[in-house]
PDB file of N, CA and C in Angstrom:
ATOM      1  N   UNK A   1      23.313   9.030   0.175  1.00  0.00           N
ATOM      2  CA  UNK A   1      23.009   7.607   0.064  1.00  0.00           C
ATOM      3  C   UNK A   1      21.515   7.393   0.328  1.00  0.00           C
ATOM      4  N   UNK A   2      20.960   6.756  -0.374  1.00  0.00           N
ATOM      5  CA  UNK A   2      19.211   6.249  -0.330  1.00  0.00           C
ATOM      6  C   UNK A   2      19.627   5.350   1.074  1.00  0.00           C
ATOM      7  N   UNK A   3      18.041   5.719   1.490  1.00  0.00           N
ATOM      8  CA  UNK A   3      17.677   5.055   3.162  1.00  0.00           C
ATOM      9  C   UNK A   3      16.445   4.127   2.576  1.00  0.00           C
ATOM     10  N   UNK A   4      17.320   2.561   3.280  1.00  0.00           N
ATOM     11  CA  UNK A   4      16.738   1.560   2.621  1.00  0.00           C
ATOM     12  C   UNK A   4      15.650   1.319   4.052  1.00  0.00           C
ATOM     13  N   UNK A   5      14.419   0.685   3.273  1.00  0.00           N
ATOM     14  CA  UNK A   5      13.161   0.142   4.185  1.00  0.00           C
ATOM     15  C   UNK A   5      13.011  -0.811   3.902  1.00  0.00           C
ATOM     16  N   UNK A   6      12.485  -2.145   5.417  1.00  0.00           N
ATOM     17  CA  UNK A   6      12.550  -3.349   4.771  1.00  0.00           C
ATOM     18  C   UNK A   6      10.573  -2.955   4.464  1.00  0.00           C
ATOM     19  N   UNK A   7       9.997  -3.458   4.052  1.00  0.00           N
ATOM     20  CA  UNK A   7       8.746  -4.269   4.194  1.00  0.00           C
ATOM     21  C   UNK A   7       7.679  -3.601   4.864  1.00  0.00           C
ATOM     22  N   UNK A   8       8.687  -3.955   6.145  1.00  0.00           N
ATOM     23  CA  UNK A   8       7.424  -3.604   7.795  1.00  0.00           C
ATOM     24  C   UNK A   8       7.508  -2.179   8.085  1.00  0.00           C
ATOM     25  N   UNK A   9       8.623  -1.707   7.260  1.00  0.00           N
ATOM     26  CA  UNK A   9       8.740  -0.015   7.706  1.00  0.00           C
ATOM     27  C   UNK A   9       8.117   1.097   6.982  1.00  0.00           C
ATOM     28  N   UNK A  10       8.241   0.596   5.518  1.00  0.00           N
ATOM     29  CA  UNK A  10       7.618   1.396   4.418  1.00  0.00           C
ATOM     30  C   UNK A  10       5.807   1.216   5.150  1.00  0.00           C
ATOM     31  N   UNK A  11       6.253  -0.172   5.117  1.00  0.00           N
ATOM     32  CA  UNK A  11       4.315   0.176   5.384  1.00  0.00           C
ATOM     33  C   UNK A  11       3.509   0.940   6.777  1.00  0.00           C
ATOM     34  N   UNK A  12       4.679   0.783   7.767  1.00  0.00           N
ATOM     35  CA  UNK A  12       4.190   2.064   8.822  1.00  0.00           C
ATOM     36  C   UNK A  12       4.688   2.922   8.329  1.00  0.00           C
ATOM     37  N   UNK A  13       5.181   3.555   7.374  1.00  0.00           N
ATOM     38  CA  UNK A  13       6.066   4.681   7.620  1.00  0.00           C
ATOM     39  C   UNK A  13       4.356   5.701   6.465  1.00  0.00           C
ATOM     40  N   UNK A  14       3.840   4.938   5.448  1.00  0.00           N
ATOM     41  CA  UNK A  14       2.789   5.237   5.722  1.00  0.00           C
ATOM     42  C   UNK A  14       1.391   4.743   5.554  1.00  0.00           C
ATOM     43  N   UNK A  15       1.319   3.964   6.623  1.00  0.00           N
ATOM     44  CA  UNK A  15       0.151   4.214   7.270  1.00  0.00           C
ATOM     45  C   UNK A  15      -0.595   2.761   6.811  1.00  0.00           C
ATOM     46  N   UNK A  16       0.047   1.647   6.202  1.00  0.00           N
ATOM     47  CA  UNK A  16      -0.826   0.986   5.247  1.00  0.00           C
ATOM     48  C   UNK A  16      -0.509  -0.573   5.907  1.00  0.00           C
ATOM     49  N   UNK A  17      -0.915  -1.313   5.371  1.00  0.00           N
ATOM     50  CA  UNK A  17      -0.377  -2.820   5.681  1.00  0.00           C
ATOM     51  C   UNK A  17       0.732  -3.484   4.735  1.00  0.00           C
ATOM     52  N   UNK A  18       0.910  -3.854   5.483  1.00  0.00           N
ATOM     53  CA  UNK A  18       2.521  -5.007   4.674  1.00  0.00           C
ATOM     54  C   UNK A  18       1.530  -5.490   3.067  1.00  0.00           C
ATOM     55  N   UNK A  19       0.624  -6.476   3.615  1.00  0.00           N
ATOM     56  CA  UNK A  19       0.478  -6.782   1.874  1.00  0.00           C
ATOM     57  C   UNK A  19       0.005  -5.425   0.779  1.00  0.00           C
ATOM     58  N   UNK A  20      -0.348  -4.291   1.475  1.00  0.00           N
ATOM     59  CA  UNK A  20      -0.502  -2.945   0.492  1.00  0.00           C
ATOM     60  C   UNK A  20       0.806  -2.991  -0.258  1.00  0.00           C
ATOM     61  N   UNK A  21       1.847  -3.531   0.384  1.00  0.00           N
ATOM     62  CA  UNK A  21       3.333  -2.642   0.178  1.00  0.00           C
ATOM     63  C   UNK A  21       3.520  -4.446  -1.070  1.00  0.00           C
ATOM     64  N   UNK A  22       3.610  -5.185  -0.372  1.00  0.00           N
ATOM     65  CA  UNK A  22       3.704  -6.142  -1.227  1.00  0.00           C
ATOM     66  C   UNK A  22       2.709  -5.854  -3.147  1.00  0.00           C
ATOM     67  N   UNK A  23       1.566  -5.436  -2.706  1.00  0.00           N
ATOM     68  CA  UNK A  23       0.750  -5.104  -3.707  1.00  0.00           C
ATOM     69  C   UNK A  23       1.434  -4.114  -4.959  1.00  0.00           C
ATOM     70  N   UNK A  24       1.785  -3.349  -4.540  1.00  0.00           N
ATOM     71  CA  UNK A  24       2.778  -2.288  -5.017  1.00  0.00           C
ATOM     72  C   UNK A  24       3.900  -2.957  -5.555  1.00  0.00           C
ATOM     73  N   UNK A  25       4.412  -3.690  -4.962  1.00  0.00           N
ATOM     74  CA  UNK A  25       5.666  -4.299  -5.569  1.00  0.00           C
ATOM     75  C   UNK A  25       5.430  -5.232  -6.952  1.00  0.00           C
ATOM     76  N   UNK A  26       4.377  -5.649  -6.255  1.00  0.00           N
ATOM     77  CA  UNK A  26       3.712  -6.721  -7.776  1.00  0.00           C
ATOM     78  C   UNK A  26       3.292  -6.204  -8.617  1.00  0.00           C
ATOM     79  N   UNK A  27       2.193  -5.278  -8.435  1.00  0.00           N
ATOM     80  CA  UNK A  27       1.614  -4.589  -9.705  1.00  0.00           C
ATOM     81  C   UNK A  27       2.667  -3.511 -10.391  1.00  0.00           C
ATOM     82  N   UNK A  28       4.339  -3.280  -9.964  1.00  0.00           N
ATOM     83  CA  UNK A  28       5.073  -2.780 -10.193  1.00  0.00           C
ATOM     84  C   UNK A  28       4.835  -1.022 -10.142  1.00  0.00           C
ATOM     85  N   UNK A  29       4.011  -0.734  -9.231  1.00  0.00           N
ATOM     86  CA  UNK A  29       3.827   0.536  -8.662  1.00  0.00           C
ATOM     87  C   UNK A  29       5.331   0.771  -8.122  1.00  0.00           C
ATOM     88  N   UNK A  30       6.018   0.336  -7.274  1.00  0.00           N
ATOM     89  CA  UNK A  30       6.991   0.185  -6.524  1.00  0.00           C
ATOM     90  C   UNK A  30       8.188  -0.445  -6.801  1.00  0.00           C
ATOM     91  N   UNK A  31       9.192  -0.142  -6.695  1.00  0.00           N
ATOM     92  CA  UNK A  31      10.507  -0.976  -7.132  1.00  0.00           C
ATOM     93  C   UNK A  31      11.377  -1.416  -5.743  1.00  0.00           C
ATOM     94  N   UNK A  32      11.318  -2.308  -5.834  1.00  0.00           N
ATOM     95  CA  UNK A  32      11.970  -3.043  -4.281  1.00  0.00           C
ATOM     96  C   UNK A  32      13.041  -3.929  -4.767  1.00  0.00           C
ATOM     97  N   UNK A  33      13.787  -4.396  -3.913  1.00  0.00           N
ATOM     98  CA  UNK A  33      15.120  -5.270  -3.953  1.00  0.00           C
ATOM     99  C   UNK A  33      15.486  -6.238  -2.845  1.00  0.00           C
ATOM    100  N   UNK A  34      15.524  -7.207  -3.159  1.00  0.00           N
ATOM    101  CA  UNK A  34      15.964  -8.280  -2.072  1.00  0.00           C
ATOM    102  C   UNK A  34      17.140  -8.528  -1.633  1.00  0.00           C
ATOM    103  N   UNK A  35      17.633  -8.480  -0.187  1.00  0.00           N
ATOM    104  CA  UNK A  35      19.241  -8.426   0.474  1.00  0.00           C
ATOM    105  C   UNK A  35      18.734  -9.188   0.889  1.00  0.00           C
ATOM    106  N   UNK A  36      19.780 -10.352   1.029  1.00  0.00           N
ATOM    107  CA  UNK A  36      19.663 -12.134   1.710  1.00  0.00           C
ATOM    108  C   UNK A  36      18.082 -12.165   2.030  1.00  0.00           C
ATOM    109  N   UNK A  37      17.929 -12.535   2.980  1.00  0.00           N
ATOM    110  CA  UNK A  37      16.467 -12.719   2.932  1.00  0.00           C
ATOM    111  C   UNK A  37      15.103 -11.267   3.059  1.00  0.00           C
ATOM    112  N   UNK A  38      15.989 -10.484   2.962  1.00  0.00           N
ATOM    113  CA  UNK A  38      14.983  -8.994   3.387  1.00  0.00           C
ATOM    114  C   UNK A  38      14.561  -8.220   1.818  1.00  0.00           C
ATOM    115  N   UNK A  39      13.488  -8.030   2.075  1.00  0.00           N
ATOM    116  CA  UNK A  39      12.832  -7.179   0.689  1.00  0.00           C
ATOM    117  C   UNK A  39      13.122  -5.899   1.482  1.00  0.00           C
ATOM    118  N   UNK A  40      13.857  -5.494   0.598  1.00  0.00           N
ATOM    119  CA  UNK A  40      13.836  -3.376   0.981  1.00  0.00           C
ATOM    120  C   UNK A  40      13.061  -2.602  -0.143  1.00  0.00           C
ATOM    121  N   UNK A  41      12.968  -1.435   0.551  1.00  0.00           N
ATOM    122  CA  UNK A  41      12.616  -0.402  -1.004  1.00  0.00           C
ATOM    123  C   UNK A  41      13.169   1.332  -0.447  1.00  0.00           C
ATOM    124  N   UNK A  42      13.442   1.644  -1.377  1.00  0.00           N
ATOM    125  CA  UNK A  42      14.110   3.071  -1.491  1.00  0.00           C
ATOM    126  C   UNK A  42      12.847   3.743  -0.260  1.00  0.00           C
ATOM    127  N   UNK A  43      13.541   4.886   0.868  1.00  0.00           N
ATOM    128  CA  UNK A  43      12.493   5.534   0.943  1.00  0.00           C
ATOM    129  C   UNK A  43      11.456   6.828   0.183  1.00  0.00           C
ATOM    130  N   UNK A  44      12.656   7.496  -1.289  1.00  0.00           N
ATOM    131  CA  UNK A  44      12.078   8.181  -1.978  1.00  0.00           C
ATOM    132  C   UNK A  44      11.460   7.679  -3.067  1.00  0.00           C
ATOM    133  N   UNK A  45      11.521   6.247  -3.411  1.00  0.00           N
ATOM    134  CA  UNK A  45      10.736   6.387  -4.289  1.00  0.00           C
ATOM    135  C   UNK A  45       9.371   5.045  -3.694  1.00  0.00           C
ATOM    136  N   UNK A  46       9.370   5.245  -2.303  1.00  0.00           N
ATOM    137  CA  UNK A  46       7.989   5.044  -1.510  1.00  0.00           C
ATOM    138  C   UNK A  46       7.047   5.996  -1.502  1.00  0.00           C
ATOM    139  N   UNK A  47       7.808   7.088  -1.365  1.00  0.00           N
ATOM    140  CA  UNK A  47       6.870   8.656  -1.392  1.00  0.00           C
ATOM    141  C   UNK A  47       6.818   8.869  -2.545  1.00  0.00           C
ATOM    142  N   UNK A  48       7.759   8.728  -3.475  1.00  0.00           N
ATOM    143  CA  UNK A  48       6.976   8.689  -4.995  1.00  0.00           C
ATOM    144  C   UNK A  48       5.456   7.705  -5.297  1.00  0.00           C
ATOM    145  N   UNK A  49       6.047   6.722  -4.679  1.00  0.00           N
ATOM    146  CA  UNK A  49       4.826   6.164  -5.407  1.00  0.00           C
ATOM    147  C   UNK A  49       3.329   6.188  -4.092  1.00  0.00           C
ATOM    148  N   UNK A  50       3.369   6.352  -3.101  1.00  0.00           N
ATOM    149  CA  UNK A  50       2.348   7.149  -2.338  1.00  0.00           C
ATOM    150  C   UNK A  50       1.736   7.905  -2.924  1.00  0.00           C
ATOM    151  N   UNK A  51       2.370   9.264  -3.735  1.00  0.00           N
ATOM    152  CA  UNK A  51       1.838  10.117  -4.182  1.00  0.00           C
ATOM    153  C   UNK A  51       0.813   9.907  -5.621  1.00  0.00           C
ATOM    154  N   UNK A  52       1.682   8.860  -6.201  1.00  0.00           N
ATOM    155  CA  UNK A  52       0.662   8.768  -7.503  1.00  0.00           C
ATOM    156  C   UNK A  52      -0.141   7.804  -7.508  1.00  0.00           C
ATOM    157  N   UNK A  53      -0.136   6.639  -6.373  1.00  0.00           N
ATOM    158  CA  UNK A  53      -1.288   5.437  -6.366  1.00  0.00           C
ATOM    159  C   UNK A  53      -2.664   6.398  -5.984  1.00  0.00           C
ATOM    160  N   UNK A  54      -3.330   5.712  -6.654  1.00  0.00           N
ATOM    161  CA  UNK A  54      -4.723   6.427  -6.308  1.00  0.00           C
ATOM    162  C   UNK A  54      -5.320   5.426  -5.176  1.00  0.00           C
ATOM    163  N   UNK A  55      -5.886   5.565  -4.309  1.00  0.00           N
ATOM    164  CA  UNK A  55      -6.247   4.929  -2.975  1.00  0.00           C
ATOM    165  C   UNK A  55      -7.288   4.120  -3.143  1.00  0.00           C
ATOM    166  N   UNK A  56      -7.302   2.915  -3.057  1.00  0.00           N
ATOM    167  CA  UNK A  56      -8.270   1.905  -3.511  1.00  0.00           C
ATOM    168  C   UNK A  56      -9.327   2.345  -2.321  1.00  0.00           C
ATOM    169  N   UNK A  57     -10.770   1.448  -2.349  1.00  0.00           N
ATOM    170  CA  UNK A  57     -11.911   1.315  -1.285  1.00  0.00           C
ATOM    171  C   UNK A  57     -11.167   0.551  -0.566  1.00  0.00           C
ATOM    172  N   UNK A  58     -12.088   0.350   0.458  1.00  0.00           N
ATOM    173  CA  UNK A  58     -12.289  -1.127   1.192  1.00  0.00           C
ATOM    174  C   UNK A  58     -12.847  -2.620   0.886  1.00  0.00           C
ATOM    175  N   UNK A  59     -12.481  -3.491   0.890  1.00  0.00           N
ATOM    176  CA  UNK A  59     -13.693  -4.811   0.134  1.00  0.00           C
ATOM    177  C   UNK A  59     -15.096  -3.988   0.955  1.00  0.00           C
ATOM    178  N   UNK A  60     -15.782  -4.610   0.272  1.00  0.00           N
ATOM    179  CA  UNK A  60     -17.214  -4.517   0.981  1.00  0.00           C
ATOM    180  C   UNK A  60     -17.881  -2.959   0.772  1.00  0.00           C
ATOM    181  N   UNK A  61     -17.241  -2.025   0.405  1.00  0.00           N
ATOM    182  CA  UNK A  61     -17.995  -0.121   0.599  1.00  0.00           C
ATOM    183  C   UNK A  61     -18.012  -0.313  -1.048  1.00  0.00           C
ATOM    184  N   UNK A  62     -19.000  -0.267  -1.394  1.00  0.00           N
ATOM    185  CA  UNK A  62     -19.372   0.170  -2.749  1.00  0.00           C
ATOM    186  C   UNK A  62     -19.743   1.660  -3.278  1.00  0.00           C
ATOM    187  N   UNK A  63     -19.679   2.495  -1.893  1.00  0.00           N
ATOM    188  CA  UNK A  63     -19.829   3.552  -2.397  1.00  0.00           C
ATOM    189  C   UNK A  63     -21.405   4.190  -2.194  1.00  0.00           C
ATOM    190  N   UNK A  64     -21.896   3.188  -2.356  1.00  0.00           N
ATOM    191  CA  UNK A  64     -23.320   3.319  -2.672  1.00  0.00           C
ATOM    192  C   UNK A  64     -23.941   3.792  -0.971  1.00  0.00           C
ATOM    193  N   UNK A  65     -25.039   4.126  -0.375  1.00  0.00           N
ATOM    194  CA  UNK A  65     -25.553   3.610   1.000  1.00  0.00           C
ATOM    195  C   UNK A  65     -26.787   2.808   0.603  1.00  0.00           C
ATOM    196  N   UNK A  66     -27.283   1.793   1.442  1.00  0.00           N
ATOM    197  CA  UNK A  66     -28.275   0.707   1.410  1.00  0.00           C
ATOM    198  C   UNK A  66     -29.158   1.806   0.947  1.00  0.00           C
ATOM    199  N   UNK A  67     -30.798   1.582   0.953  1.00  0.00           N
ATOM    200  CA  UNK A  67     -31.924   1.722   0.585  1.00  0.00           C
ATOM    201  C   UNK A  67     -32.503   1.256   2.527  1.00  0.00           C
ATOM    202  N   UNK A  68     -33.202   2.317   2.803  1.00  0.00           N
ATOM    203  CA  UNK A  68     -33.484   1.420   4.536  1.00  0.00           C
ATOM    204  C   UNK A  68     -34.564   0.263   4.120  1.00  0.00           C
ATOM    205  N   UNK A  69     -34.604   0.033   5.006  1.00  0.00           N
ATOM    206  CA  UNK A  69     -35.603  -1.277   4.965  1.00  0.00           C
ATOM    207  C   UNK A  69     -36.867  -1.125   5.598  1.00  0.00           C
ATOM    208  N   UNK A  70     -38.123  -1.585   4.734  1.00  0.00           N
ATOM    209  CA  UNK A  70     -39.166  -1.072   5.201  1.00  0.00           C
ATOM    210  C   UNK A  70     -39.980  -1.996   5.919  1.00  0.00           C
ATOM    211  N   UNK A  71     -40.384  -1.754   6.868  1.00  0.00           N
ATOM    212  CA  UNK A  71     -40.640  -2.684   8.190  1.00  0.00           C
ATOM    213  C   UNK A  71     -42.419  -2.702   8.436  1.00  0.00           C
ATOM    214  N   UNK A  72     -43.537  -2.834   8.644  1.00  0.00           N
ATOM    215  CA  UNK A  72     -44.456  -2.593   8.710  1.00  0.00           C
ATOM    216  C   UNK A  72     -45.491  -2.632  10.033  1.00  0.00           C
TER     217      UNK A  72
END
């Protein structure tokens, strides 16, 4: 039998925040299901889709580093 996760578990289970997990569900990375008021999702196909999301940045890290600033 599949071991159901609500929400708050998938997203500790790894490592991410609740709206990551919500994100996933929307952009249909993830397939989840609603029992009375609880969103669950499979725990294997959480680790499925762990494995193939590619890991976004952070807002704000472009990747880049500044240029220092020249002071006189």
């Amino acid at each position: 039998m599949a071991q159901l996760l609500s929400i708050t578990q998938a997203a500790e289970r790894q490592g991410v925040g609740r709206m990551t997990i919500w994100s996933w569900l929307n952009r249909g990375l993830l397939r989840g299901e609603q029992i009375g008021h609880t969103w669950v999702v499979d725990a294997d196909d959480l680790e499925r889709a762990a494995r193939d999301i590619k890991p976004r940045r952070p807002r704000g890290v472009t990747g880049k580093e500044k240029a220092p600033s020249r002071t006189s």
